[in-house]
C-alpha atoms as a PDB file:
ATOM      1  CA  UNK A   1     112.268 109.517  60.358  1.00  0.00           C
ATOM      2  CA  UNK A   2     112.075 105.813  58.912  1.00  0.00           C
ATOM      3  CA  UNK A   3     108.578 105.226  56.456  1.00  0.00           C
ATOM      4  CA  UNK A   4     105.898 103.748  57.869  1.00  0.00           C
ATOM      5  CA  UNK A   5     105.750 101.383  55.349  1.00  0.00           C
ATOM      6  CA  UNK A   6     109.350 100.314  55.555  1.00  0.00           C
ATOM      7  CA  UNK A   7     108.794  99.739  58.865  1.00  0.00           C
ATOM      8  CA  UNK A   8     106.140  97.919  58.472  1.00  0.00           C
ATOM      9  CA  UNK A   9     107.900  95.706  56.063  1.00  0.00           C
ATOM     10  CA  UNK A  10     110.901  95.253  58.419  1.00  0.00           C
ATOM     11  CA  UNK A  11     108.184  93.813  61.386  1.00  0.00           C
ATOM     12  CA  UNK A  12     106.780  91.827  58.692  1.00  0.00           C
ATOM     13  CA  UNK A  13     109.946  89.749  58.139  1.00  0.00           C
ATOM     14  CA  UNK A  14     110.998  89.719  61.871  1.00  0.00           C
ATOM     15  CA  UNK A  15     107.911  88.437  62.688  1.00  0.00           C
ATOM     16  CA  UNK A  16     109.058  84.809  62.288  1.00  0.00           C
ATOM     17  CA  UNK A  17     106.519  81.793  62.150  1.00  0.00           C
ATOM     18  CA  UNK A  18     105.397  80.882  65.103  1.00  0.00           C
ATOM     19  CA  UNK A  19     106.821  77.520  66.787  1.00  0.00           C
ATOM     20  CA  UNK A  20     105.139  74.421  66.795  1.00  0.00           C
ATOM     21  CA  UNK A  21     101.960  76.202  65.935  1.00  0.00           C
ATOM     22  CA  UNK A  22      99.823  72.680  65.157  1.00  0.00           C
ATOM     23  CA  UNK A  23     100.933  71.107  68.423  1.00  0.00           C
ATOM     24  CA  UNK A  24      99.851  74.138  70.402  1.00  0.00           C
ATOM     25  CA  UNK A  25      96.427  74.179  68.094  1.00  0.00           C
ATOM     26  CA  UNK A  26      95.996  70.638  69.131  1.00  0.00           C
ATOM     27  CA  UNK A  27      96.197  71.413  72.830  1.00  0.00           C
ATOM     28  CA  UNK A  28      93.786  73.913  72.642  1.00  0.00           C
ATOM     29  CA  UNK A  29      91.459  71.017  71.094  1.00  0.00           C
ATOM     30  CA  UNK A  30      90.523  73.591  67.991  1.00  0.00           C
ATOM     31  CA  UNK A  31      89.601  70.931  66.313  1.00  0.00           C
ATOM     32  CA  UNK A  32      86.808  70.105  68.649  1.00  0.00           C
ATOM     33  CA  UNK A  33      83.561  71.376  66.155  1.00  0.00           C
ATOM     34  CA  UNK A  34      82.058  72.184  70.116  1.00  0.00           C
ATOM     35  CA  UNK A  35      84.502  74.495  70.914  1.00  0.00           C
ATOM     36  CA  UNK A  36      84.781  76.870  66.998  1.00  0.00           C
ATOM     37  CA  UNK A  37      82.364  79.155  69.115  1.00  0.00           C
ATOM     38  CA  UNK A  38      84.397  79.150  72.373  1.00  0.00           C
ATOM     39  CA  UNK A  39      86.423  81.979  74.170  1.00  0.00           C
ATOM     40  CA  UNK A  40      89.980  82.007  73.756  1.00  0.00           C
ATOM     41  CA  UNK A  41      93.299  83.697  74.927  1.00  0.00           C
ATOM     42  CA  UNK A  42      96.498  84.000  73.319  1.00  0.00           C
ATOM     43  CA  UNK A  43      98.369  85.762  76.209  1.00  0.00           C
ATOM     44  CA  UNK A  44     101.363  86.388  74.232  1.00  0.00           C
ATOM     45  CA  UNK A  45     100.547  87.749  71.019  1.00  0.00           C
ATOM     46  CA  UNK A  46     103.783  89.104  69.757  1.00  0.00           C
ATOM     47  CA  UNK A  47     103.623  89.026  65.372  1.00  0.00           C
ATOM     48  CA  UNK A  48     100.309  87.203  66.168  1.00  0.00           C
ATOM     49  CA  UNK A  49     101.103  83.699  64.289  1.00  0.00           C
ATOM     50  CA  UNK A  50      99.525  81.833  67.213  1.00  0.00           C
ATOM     51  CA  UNK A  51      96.367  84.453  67.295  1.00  0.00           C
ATOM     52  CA  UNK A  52      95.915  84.531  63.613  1.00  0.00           C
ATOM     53  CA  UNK A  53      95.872  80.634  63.125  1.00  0.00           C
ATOM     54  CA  UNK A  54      93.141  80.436  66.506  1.00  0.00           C
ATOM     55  CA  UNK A  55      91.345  82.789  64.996  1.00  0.00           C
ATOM     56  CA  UNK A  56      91.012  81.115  61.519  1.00  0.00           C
ATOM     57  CA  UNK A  57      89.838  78.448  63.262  1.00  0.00           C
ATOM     58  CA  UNK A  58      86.988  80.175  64.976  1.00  0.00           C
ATOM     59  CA  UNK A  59      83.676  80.473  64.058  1.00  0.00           C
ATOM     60  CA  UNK A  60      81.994  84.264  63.988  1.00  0.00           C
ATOM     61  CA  UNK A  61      80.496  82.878  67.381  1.00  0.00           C
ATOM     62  CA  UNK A  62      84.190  82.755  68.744  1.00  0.00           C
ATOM     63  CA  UNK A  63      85.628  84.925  70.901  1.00  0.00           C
ATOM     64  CA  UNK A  64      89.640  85.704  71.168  1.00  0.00           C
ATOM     65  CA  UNK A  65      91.592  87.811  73.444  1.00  0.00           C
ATOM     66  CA  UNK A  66      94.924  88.664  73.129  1.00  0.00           C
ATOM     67  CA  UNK A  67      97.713  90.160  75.103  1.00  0.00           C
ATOM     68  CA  UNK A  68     100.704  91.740  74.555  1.00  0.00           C
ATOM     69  CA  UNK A  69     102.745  94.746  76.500  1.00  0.00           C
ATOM     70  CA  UNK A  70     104.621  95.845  73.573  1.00  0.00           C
ATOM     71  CA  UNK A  71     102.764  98.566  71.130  1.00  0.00           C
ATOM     72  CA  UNK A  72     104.692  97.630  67.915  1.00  0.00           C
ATOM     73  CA  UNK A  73     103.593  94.096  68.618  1.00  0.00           C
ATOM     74  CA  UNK A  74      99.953  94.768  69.033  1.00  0.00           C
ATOM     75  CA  UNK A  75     100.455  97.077  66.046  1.00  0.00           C
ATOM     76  CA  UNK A  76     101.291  94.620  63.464  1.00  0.00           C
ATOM     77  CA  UNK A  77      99.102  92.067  65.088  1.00  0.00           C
ATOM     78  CA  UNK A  78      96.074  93.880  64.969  1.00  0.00           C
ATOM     79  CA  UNK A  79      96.905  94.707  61.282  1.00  0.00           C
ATOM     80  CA  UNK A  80      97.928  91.285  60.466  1.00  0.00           C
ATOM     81  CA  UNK A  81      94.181  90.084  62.394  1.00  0.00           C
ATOM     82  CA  UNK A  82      92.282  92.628  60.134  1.00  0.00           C
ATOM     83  CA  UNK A  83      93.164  90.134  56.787  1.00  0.00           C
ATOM     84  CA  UNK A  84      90.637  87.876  58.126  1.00  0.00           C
ATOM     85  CA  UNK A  85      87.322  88.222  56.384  1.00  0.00           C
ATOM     86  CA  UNK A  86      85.072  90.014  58.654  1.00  0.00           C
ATOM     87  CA  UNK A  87      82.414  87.310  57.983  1.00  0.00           C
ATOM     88  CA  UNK A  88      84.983  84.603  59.190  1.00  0.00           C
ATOM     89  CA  UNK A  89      86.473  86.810  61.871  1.00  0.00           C
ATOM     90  CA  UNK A  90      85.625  86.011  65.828  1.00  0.00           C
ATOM     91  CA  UNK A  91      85.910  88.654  68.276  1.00  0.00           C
ATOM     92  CA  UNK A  92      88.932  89.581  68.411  1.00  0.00           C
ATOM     93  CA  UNK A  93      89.825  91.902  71.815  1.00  0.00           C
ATOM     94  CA  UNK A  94      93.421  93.339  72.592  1.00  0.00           C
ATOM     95  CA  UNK A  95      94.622  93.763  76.263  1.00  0.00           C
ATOM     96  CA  UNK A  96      97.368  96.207  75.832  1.00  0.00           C
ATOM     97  CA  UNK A  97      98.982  95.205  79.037  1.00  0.00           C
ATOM     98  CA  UNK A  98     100.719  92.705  80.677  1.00  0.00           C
ATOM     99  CA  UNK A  99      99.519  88.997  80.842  1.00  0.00           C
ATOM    100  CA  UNK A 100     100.226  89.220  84.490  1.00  0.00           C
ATOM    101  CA  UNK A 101      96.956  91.439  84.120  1.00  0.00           C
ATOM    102  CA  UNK A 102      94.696  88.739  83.056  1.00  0.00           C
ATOM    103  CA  UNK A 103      93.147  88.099  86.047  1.00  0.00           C
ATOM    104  CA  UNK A 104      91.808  91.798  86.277  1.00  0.00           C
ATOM    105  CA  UNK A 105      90.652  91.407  82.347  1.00  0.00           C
ATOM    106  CA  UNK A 106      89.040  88.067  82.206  1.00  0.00           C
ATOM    107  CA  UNK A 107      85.875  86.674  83.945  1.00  0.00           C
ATOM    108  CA  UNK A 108      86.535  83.648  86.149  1.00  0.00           C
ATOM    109  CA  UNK A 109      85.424  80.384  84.315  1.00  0.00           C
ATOM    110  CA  UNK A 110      84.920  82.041  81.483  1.00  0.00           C
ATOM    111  CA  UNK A 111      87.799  80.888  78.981  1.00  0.00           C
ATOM    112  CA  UNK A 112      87.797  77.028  77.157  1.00  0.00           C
ATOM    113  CA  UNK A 113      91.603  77.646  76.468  1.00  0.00           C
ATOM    114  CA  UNK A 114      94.663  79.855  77.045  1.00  0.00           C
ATOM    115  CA  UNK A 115      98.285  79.810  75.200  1.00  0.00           C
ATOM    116  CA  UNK A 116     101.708  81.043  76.162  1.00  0.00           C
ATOM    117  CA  UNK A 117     104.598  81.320  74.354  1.00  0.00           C
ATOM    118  CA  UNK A 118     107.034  82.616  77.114  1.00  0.00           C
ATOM    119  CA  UNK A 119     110.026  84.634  76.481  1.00  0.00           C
ATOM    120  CA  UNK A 120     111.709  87.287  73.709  1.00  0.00           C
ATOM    121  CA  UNK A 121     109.912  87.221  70.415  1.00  0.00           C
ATOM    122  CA  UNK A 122     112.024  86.883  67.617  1.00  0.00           C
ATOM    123  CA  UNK A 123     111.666  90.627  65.939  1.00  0.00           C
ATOM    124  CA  UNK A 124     112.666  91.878  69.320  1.00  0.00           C
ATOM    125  CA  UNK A 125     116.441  90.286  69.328  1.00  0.00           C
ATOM    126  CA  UNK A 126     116.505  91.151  65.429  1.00  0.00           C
ATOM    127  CA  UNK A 127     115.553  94.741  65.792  1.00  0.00           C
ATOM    128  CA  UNK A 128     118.623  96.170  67.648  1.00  0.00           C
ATOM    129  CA  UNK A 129     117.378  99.481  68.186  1.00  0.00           C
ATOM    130  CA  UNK A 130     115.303  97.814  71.076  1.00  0.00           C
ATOM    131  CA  UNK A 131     118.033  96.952  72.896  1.00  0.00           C
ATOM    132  CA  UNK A 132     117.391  93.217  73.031  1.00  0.00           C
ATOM    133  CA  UNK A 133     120.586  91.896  71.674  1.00  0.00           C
ATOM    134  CA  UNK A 134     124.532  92.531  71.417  1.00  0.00           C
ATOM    135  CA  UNK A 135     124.249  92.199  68.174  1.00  0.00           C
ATOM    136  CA  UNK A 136     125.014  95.997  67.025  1.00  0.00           C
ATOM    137  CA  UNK A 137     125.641  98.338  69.766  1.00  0.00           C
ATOM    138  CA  UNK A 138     122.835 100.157  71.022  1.00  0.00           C
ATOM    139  CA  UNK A 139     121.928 101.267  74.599  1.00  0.00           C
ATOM    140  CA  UNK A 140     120.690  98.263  76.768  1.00  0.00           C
ATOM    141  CA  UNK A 141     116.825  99.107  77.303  1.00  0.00           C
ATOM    142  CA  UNK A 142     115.545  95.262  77.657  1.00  0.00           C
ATOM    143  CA  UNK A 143     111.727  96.470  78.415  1.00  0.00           C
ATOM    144  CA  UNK A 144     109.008  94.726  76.560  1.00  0.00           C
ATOM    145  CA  UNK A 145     107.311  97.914  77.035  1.00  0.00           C
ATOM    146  CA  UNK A 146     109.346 101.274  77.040  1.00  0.00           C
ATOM    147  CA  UNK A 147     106.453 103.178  78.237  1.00  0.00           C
ATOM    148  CA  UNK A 148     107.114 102.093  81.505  1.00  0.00           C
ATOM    149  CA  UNK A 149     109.730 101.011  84.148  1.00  0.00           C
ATOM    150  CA  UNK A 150     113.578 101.531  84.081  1.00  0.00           C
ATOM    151  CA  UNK A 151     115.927 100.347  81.226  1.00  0.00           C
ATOM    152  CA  UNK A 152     118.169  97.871  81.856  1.00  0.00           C
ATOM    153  CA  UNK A 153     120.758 100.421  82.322  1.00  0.00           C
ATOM    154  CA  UNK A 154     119.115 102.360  84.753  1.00  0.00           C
ATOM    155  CA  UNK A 155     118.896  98.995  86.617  1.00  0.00           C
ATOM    156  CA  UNK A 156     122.201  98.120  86.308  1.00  0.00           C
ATOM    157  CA  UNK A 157     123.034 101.637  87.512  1.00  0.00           C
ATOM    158  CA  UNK A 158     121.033 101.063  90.808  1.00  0.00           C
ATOM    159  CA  UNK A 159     121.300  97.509  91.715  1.00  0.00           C
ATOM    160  CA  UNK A 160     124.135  95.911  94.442  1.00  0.00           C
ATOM    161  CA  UNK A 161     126.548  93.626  93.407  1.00  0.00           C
ATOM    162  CA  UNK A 162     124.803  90.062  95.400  1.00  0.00           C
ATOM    163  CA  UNK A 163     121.374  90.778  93.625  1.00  0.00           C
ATOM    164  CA  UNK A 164     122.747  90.948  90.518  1.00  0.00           C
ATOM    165  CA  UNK A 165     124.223  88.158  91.301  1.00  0.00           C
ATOM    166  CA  UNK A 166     121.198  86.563  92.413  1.00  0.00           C
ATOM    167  CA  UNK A 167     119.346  87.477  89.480  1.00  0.00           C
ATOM    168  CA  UNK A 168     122.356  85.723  87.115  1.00  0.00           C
ATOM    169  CA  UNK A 169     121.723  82.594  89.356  1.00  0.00           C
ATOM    170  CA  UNK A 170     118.118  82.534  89.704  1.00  0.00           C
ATOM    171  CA  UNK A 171     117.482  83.727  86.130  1.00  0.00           C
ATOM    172  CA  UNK A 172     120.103  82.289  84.202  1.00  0.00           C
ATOM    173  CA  UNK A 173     121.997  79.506  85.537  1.00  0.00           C
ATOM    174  CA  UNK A 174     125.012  81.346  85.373  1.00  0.00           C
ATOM    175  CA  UNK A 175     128.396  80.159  87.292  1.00  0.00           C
ATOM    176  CA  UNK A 176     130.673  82.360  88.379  1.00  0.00           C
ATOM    177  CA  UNK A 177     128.141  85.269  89.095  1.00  0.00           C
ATOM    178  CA  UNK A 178     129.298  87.393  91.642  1.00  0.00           C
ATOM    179  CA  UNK A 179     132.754  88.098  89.967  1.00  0.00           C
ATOM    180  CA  UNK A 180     130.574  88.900  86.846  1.00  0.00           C
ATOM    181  CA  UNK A 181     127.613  90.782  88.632  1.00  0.00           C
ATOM    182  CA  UNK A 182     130.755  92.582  90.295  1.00  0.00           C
ATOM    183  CA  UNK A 183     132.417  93.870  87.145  1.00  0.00           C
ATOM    184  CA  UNK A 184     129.240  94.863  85.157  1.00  0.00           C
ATOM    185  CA  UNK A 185     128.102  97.041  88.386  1.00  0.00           C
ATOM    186  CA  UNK A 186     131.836  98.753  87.997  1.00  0.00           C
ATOM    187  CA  UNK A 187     131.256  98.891  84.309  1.00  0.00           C
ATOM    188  CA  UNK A 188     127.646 100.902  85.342  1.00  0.00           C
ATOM    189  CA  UNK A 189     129.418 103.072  87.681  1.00  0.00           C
ATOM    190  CA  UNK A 190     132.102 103.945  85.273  1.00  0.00           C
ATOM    191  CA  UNK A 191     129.728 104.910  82.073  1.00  0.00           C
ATOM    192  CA  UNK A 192     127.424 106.559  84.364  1.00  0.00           C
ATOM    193  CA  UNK A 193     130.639 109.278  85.317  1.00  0.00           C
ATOM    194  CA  UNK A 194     131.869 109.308  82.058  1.00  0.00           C
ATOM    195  CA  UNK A 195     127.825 110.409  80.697  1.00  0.00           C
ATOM    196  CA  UNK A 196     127.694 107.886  78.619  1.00  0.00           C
ATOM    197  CA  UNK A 197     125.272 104.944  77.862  1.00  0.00           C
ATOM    198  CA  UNK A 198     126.193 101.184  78.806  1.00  0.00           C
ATOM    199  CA  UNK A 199     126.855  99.311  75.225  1.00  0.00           C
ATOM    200  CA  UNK A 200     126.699  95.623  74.500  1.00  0.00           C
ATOM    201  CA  UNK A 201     130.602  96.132  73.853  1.00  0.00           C
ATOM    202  CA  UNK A 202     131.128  96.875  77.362  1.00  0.00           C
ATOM    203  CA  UNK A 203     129.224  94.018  78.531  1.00  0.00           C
ATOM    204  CA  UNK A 204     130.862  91.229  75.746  1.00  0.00           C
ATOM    205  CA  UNK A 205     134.215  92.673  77.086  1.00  0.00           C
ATOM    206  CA  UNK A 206     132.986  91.730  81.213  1.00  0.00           C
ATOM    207  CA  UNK A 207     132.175  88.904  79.498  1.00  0.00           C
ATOM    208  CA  UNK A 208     135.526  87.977  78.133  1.00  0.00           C
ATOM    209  CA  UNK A 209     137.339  88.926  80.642  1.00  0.00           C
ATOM    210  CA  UNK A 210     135.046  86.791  83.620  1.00  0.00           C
ATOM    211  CA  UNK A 211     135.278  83.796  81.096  1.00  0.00           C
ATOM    212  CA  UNK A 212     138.791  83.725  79.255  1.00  0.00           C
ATOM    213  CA  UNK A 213     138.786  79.602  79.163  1.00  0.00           C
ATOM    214  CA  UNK A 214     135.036  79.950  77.481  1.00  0.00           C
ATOM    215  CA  UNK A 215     136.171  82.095  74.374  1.00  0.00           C
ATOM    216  CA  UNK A 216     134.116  80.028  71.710  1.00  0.00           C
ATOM    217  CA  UNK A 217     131.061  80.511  74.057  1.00  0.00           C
ATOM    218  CA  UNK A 218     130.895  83.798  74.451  1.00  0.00           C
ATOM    219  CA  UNK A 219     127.569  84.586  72.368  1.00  0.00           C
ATOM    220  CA  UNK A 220     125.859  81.642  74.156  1.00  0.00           C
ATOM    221  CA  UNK A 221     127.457  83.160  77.682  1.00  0.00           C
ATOM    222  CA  UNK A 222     126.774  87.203  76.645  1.00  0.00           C
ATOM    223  CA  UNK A 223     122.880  85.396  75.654  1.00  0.00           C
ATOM    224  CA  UNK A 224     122.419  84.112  79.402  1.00  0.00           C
ATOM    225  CA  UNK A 225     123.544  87.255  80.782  1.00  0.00           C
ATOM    226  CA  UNK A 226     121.267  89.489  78.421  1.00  0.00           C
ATOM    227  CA  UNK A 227     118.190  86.867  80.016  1.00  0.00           C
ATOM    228  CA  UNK A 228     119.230  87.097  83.002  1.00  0.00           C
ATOM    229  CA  UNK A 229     119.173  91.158  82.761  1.00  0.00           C
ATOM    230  CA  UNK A 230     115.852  91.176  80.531  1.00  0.00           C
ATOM    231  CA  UNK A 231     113.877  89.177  82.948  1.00  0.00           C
ATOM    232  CA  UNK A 232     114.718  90.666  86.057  1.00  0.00           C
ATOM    233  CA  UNK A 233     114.273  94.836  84.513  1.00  0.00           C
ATOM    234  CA  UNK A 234     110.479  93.154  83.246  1.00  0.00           C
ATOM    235  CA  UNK A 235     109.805  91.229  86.608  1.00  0.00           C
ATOM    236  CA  UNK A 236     109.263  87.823  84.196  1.00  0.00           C
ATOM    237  CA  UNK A 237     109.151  85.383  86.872  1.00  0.00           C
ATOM    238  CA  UNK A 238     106.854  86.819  89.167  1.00  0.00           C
ATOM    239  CA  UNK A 239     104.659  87.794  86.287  1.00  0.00           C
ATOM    240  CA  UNK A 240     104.488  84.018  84.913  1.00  0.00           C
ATOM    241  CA  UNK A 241     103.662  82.397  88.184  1.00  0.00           C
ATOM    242  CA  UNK A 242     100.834  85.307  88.933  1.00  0.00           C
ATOM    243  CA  UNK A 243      99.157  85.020  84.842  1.00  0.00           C
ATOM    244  CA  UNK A 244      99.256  80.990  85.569  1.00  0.00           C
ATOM    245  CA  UNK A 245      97.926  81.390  89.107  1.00  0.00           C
ATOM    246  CA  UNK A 246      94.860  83.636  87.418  1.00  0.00           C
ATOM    247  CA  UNK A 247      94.775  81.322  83.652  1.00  0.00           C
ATOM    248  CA  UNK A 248      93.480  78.385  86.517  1.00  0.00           C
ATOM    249  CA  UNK A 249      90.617  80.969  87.701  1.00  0.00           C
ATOM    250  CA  UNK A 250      89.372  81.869  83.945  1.00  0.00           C
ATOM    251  CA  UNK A 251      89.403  78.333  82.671  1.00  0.00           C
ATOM    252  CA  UNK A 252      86.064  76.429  82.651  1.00  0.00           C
ATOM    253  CA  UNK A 253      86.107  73.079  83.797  1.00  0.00           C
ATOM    254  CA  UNK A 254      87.515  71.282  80.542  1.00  0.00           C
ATOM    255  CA  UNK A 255      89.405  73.954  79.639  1.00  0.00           C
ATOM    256  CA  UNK A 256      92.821  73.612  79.015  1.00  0.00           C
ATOM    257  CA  UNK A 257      96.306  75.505  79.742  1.00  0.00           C
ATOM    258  CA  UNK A 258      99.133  74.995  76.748  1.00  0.00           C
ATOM    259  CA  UNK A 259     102.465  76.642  77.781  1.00  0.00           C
ATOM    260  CA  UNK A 260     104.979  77.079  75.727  1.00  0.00           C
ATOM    261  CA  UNK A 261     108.900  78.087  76.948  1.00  0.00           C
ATOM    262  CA  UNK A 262     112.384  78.233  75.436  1.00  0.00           C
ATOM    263  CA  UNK A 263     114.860  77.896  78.858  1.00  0.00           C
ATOM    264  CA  UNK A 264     114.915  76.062  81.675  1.00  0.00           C
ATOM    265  CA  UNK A 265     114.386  79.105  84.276  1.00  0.00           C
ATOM    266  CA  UNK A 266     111.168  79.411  82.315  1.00  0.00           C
ATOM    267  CA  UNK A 267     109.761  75.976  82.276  1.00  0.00           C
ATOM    268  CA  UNK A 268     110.774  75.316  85.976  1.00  0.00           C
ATOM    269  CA  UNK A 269     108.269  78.713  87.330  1.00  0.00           C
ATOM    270  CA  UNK A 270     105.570  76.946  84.990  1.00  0.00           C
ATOM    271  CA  UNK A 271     105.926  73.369  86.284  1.00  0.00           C
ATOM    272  CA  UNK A 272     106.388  74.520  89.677  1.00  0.00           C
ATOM    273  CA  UNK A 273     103.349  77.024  89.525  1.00  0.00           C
ATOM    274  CA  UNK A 274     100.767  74.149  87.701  1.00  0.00           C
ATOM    275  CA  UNK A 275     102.498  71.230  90.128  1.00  0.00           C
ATOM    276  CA  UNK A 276     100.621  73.999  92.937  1.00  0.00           C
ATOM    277  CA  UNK A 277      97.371  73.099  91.677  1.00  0.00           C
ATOM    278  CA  UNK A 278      97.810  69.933  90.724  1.00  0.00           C
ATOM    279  CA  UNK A 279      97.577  68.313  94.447  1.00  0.00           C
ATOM    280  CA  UNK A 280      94.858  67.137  95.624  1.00  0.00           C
ATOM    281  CA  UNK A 281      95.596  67.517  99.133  1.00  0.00           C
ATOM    282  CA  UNK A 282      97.298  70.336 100.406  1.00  0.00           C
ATOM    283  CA  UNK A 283      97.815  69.700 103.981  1.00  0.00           C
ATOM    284  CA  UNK A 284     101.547  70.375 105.270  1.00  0.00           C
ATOM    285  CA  UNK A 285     103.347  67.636 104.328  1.00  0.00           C
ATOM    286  CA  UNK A 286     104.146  66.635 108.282  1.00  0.00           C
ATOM    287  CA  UNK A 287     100.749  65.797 109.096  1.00  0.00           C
ATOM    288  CA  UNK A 288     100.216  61.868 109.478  1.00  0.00           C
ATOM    289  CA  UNK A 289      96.483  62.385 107.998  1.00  0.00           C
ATOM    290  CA  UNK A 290      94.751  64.443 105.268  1.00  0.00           C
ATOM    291  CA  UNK A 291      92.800  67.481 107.411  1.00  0.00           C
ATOM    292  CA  UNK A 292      91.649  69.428 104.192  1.00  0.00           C
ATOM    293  CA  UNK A 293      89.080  66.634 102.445  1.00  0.00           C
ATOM    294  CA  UNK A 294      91.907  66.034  99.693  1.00  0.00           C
ATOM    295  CA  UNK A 295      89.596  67.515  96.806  1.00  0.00           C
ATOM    296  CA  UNK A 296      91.834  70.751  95.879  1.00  0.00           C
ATOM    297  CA  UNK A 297      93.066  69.279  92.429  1.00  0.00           C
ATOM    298  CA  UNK A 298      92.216  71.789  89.793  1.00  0.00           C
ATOM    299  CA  UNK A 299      94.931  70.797  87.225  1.00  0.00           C
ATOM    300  CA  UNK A 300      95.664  68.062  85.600  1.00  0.00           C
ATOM    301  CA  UNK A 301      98.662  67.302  83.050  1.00  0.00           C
ATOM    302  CA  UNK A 302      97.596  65.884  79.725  1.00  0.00           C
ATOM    303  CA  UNK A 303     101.023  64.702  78.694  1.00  0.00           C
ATOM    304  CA  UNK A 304     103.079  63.782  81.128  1.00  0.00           C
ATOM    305  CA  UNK A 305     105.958  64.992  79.799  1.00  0.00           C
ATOM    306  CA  UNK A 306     106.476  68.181  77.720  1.00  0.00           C
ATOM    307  CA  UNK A 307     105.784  68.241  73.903  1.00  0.00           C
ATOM    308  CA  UNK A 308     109.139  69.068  71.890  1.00  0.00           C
ATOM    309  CA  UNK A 309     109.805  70.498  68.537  1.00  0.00           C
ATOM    310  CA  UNK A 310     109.933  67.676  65.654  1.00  0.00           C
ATOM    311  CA  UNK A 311     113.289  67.441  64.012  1.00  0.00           C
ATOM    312  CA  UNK A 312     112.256  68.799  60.688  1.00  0.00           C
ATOM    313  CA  UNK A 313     110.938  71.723  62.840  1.00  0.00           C
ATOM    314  CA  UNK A 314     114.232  72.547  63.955  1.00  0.00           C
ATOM    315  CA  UNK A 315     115.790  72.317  60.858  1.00  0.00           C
ATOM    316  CA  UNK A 316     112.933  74.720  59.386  1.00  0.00           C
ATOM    317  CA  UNK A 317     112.908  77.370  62.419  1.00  0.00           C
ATOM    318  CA  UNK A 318     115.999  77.367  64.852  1.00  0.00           C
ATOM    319  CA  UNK A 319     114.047  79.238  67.097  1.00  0.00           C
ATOM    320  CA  UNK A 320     112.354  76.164  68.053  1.00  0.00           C
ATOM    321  CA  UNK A 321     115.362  74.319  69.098  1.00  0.00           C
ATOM    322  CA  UNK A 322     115.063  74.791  72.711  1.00  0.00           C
ATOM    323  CA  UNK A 323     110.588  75.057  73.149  1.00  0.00           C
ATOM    324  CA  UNK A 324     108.966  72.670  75.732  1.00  0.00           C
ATOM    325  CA  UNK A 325     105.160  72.591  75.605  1.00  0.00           C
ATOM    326  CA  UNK A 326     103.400  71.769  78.313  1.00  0.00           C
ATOM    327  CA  UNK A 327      99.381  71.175  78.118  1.00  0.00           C
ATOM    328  CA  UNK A 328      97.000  71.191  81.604  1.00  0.00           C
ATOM    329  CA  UNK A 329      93.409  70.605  81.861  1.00  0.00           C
ATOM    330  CA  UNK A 330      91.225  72.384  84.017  1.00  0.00           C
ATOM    331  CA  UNK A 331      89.629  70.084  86.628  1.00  0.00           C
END
């Protein structure tokens, strides 16, 4: 079995800085002196980079919760929290669980800000053992948390050719899905009678074979496909529309919402879900006059369009290539 402490040292250099930590710092308005003793949530807290630097700038009044589904994460994080001097430190709570739970862990109007940073963290794809990546060759798994649910596999084993289709659409953009979703159910069959696992070899070879003209993609192609897997096995979608749907319930009135997401699937659920709240009137749109008093707003956006990464970002972190920020304010 590996050390502890090797292991340790491995998350500790996976865990990659997080992106365009300032920007989301600044949405939050931690630099309001009002707000040092406030109550916080960090709903993805991953390595903890975005926890840690909320946290520092806390008072011992403060209050921050943090949630995360995956036990290595809240491992490390909780380690990586306990550096703070204890005289510095806010409360600092872990929710174990998914942020889709945050509605069931946090008090209504309760909360002056809450963070996302949507997706895969980074020491996920890098550890291969987790079965995040094609990189190496281990058994697709895909679950943020393997105490639960069914591995990617299994899922692949079980599902019909036109949803897995409609889950390389909806989740992924992809073109040419059903001849795809077709060959990697054949692919499931096939392992499942030979009694052996599914392999990112089998799936870059689907890959290849569905997209001969797109040879020098296939890494960006095999990427979308692994998404498009990953989100549907940990039910991402849903989950991000129903944590949003509760983050407007636990914000006070001032509070704000900063969302942070690294695809377009991703950052189309959160505009849609906020655009929900955002209306003031919510009549059906074919009635000729407003019949519900047109005083349902409860969002508003505070940039109109989303925040990107600065160039010399970019060419520091790759990771933060792709981000969109998005900040709301609680009305």
């Amino acid at each position: 079995m590996e050390n502890a402490d090797l292991r340790q040292a491995k998350l500790q250099i996976n865990y990659h800085e997080p992106v365009m930590l300032a920007e989301c710092l600044e949405g939050l308005r931690l630099s309001d002196a009002s707000l040092v003793g406030g109550t916080f949530v960090d709903c993805t807290l991953g390595g903890g980079g975005h926890s840690y630097a909320i946290a520092n700038k806390l008072s011992p009044a403060g209050t921050l919760h943090s949630f995360d589904r995956d036990e290595e994460a809240v491992a490390f994080a909780t380690k990586r929290m306990a550096t703070i001097p204890v005289e510095k430190s806010p409360k600092f709570v872990v929710h174990p669980v998914a942020f889709a739970k945050l509605g069931e862990e946090i008090a209504a109007n309760s909360v002056d800000g809450i963070l996302y940073d949507l997706g895969i963290s980074s020491h996920q794809v890098d550890d291969s053992s987790r079965g995040f990546t094609f990189v190496g060759n281990n058994p697709l798994d895909l679950r943020m948390d393997r105490r639960e649910g069914v591995s990617a596999q299994e899922w692949l084993r079980s599902v019909s050719a036109d949803d897995l289709a409609d889950a390389l659409r909806k989740n992924a953009d992809m073109d040419r899905a059903y001849k795809l979703a077709t060959r990697l159910v054949e692919v499931a069959v096939k392992t499942a009678a030979e009694n052996r696992d599914i392999l990112p070899s089998d799936v870059k070879a689907i890959v290849e074979a569905v997209f001969p003209d797109k040879r020098r993609d296939v890494n960006s192609l095999l990427a979308r496909v692994f998404q498009a897997v990953r989100m549907e096995v940990n039910g991402e979608l849903a989950q991000i529309e129903q944590s949003l749907t509760a983050a407007v319930d636990c914000l006070k009135v001032g509070g704000r919402l900063v969302v942070m997401s690294y695809h377009s699937v991703e950052d189309r659920c959160v505009k849609d879900t906020c655009a929900k709240f955002e209306k003031a009137c919510i009549c059906p749109e074919n009635l000729p006059v407003c019949m519900c008093g047109g005083n349902h707003q409860r969002l508003k956006k505070v940039n109109r369009k989303p925040i990107l990464p600065s160039d010399e970002e970019i060419a520091r972190n790759s990771r933060a290539r792709s981000a969109k920020l998005r900040v709301y304010e609680r009305v």
